[in-house]
Structure formats: structure tokens, C-alpha cells
PDB file of N, CA and C in Angstrom:
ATOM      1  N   UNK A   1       8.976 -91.485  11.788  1.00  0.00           N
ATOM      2  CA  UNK A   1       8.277 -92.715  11.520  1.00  0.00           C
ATOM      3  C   UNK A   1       6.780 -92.489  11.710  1.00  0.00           C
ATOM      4  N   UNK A   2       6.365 -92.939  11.326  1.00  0.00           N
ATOM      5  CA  UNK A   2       4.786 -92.802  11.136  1.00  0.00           C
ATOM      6  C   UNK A   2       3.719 -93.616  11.678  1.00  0.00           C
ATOM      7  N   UNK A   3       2.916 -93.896  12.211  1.00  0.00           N
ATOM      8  CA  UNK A   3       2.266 -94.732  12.871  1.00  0.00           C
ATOM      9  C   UNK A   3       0.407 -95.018  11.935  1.00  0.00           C
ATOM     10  N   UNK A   4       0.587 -94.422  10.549  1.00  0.00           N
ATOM     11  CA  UNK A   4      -0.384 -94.842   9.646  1.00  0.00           C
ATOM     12  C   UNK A   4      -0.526 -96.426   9.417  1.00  0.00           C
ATOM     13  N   UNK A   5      -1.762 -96.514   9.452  1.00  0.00           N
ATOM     14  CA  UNK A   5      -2.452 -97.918   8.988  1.00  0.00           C
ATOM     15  C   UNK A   5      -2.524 -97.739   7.431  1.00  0.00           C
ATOM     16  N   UNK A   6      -2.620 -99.007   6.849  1.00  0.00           N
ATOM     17  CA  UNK A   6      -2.959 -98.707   5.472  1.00  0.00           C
ATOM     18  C   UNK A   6      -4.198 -98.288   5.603  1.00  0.00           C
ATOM     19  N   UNK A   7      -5.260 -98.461   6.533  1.00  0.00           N
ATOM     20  CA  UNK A   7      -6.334 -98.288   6.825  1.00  0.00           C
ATOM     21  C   UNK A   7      -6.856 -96.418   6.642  1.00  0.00           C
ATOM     22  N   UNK A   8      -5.792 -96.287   7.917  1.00  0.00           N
ATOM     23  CA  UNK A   8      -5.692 -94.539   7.728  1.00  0.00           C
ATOM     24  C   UNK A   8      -5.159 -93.742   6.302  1.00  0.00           C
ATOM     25  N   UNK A   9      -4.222 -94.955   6.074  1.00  0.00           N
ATOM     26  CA  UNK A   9      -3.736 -94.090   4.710  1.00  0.00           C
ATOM     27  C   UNK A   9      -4.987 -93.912   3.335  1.00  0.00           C
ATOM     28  N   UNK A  10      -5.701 -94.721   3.358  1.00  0.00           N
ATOM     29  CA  UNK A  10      -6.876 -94.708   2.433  1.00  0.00           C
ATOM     30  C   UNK A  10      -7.644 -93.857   2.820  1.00  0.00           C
ATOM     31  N   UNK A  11      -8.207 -93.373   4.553  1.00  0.00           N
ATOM     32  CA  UNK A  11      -9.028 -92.579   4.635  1.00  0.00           C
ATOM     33  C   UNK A  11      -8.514 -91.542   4.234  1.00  0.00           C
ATOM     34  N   UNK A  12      -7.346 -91.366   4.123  1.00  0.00           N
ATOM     35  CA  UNK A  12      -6.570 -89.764   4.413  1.00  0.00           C
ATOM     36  C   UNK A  12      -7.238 -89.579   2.756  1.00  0.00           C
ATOM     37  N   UNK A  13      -6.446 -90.288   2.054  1.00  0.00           N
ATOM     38  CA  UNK A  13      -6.917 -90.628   0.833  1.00  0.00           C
ATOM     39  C   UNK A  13      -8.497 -89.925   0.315  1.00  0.00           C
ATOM     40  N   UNK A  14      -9.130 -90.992   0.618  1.00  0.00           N
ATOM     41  CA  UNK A  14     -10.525 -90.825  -0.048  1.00  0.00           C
ATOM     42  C   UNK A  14     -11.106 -89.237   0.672  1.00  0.00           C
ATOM     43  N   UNK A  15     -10.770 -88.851   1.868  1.00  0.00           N
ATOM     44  CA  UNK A  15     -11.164 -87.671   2.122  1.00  0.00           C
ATOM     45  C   UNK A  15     -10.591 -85.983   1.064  1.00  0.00           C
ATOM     46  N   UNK A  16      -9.534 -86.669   1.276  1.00  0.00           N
ATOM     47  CA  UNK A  16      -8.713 -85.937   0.327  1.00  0.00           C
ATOM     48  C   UNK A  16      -9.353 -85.389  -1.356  1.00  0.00           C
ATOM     49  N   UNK A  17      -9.358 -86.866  -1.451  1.00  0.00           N
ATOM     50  CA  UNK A  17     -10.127 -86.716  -2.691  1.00  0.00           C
ATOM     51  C   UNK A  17     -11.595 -85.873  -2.562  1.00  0.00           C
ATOM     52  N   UNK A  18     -12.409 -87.010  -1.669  1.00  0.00           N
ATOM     53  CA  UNK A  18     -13.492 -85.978  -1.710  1.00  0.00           C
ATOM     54  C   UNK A  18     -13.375 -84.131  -1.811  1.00  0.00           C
ATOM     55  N   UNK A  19     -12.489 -83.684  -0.894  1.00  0.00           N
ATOM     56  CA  UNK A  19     -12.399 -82.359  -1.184  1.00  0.00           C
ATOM     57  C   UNK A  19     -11.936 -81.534  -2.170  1.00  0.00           C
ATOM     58  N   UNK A  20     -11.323 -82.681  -3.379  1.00  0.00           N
ATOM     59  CA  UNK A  20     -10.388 -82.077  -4.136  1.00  0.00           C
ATOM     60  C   UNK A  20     -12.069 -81.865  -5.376  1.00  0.00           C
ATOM     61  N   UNK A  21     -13.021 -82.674  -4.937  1.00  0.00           N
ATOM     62  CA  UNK A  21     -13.597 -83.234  -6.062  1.00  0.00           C
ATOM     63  C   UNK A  21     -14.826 -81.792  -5.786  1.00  0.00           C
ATOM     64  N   UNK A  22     -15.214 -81.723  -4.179  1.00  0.00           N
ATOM     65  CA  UNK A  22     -15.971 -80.703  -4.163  1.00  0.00           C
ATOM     66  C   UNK A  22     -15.166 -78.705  -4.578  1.00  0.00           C
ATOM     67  N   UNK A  23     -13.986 -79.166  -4.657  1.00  0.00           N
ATOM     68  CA  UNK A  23     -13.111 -77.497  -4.964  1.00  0.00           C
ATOM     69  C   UNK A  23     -13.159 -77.273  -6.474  1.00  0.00           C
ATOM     70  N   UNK A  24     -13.241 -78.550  -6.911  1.00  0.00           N
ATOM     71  CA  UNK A  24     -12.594 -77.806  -8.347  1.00  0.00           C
ATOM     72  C   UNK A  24     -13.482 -76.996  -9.668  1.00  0.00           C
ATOM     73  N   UNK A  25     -14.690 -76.556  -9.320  1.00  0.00           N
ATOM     74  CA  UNK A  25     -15.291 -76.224  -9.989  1.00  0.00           C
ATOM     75  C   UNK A  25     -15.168 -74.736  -9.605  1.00  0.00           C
ATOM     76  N   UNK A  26     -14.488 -74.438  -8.150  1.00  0.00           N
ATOM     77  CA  UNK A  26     -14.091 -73.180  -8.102  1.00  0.00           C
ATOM     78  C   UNK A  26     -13.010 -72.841  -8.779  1.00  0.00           C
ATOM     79  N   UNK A  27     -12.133 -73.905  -8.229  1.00  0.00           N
ATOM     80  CA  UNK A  27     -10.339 -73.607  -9.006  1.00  0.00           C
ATOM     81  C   UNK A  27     -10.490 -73.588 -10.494  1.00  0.00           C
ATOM     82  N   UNK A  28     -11.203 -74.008 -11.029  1.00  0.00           N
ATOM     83  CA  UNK A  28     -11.532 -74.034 -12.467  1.00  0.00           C
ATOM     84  C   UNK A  28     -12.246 -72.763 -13.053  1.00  0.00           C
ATOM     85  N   UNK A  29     -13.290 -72.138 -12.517  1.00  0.00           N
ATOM     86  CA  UNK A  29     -14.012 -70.651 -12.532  1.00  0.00           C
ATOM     87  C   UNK A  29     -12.757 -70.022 -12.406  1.00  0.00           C
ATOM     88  N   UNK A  30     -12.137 -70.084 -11.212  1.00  0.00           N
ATOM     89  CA  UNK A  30     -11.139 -68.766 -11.155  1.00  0.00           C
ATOM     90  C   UNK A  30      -9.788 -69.243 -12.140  1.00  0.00           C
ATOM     91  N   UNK A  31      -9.423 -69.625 -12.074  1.00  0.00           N
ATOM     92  CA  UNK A  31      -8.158 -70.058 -13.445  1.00  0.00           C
ATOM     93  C   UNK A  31      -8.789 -69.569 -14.584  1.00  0.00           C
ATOM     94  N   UNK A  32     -10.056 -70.008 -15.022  1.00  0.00           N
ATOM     95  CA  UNK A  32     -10.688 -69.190 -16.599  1.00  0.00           C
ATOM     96  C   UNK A  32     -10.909 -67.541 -16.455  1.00  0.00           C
ATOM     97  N   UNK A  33     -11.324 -67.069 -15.220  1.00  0.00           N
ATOM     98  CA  UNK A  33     -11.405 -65.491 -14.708  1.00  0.00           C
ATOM     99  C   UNK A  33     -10.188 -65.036 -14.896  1.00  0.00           C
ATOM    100  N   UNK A  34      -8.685 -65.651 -14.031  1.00  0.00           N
ATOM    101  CA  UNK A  34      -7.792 -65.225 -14.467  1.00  0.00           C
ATOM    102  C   UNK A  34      -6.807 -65.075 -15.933  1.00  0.00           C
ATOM    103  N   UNK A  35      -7.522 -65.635 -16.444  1.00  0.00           N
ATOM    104  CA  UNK A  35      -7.038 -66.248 -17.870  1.00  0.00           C
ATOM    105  C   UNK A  35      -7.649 -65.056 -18.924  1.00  0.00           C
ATOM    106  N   UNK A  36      -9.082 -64.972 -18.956  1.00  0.00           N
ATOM    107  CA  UNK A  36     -10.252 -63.363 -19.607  1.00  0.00           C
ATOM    108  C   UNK A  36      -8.980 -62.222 -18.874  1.00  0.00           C
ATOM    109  N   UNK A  37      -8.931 -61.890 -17.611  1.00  0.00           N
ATOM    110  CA  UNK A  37      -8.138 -61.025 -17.192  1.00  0.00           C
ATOM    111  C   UNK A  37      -6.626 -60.610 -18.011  1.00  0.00           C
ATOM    112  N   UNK A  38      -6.012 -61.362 -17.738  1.00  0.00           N
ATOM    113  CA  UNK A  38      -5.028 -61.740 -18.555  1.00  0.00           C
ATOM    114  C   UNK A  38      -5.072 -61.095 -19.823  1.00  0.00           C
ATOM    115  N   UNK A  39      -5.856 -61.598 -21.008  1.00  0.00           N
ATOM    116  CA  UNK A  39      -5.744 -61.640 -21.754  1.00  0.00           C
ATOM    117  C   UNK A  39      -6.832 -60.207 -22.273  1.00  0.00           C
ATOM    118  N   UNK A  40      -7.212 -59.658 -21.337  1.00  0.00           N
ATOM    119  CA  UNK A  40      -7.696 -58.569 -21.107  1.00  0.00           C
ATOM    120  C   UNK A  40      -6.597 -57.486 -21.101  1.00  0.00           C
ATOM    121  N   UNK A  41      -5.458 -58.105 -20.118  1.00  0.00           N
ATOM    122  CA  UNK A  41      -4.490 -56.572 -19.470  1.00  0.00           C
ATOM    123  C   UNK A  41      -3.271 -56.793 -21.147  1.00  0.00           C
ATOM    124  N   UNK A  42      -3.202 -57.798 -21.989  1.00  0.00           N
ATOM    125  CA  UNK A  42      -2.118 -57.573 -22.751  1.00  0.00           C
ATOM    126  C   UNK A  42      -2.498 -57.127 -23.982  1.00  0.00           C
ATOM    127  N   UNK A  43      -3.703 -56.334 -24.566  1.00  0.00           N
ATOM    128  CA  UNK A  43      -3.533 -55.424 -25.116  1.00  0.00           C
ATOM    129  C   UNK A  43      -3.569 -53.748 -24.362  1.00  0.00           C
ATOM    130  N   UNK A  44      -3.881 -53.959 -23.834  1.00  0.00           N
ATOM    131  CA  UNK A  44      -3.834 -52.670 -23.007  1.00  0.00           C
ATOM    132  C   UNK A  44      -2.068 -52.100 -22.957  1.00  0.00           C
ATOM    133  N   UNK A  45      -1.526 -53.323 -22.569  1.00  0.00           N
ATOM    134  CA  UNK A  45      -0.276 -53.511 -22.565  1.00  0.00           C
ATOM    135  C   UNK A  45       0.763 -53.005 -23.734  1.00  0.00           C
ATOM    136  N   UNK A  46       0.526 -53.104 -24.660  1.00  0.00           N
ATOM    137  CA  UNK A  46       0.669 -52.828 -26.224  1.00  0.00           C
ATOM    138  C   UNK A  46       0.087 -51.658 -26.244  1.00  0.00           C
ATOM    139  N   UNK A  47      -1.054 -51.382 -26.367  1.00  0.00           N
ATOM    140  CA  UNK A  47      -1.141 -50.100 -26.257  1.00  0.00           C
ATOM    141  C   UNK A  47      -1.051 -48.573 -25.760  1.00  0.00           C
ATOM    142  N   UNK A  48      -0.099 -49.093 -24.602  1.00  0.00           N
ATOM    143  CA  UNK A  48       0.370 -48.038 -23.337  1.00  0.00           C
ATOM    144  C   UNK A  48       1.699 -48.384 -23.830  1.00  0.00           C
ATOM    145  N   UNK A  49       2.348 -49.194 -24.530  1.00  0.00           N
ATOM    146  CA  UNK A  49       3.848 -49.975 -24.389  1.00  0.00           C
ATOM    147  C   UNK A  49       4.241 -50.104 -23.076  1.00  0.00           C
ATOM    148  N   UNK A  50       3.494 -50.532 -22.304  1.00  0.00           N
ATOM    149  CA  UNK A  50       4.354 -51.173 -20.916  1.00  0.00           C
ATOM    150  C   UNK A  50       4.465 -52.349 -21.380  1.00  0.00           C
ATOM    151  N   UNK A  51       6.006 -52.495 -21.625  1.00  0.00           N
ATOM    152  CA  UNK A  51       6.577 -53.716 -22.144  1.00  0.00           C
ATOM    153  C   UNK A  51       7.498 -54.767 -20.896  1.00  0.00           C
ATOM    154  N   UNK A  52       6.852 -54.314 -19.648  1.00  0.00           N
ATOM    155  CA  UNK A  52       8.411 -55.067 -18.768  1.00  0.00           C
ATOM    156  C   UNK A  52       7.442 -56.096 -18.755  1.00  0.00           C
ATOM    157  N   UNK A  53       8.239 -57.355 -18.310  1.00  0.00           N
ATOM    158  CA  UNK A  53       7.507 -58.543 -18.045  1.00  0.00           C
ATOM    159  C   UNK A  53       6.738 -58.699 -17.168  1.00  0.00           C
ATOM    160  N   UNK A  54       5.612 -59.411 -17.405  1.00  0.00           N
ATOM    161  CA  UNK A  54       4.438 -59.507 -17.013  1.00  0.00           C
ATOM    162  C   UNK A  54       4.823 -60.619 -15.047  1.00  0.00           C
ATOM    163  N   UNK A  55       3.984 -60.259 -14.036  1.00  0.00           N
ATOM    164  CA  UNK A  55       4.421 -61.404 -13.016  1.00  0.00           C
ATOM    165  C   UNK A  55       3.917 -62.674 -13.283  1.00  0.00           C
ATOM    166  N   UNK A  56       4.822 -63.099 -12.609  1.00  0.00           N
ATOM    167  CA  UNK A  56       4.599 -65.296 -12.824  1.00  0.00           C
ATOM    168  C   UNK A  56       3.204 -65.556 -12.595  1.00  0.00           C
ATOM    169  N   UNK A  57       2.848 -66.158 -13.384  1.00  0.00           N
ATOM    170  CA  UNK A  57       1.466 -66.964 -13.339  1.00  0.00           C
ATOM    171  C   UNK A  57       1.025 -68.000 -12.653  1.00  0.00           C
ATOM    172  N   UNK A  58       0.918 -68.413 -11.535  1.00  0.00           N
ATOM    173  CA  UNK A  58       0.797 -69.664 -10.862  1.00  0.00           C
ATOM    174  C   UNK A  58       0.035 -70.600 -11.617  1.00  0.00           C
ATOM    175  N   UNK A  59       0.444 -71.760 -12.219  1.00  0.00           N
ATOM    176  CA  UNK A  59      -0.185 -72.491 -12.813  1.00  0.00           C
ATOM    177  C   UNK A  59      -0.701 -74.003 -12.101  1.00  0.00           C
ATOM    178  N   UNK A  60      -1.596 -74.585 -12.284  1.00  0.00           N
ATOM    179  CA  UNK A  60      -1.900 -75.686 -11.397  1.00  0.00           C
ATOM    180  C   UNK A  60      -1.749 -77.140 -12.339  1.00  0.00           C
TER     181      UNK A  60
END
């Protein structure tokens, strides 16, 4: 059981947000870095024929 105010639940909230709002211009740089990368390693890929599947991509 929880002992949140709606009070607290908004701060949790708006803080939250705030941080989501100051991160994402990183998470966004690195998702496009990984993405050039990516799309960097699959001709290489083709051209060596290392054909096994590639690892999972964490997507957001």
C-alpha cells in the first residue's frame, strides 16, 4: 500500500518529466549513432558473408 498524496504523485510526475525532457537529446544522438553504425556493419556483412543473425536491437 502506498502512502502517496496525489500531491506527491504529480511531483513524482513533473520531476520525472523534467528529466525525461533534459535526456532526450542524448537518447536521440545515440539511437541515430547507433543506427549510421548499423547500417555501416551490414554491408561489410555481405561482403565478408557473415550471414548469422545480427544481436537484438534495443529499441525505445
Amino acid at each position: 500500500m502506498s502512502r502517496w498524496t496525489g500531491a506527491d504523485e504529480a511531483e513524482y510526475r513533473r520531476i520525472l518529466d523534467r528529466m525525461t525532457d533534459a535526456t532526450q537529446a542524448e537518447l536521440d544522438r545515440l539511437r541515430r549513432k547507433a543506427e549510421r553504425q548499423s547500417d555501416a556493419i551490414d554491408p561489410l556483412r555481405c561482403k565478408y558473408r557473415i550471414n548469422e543473425e545480427r544481436p537484438w536491437l534495443f529499441v525505445l
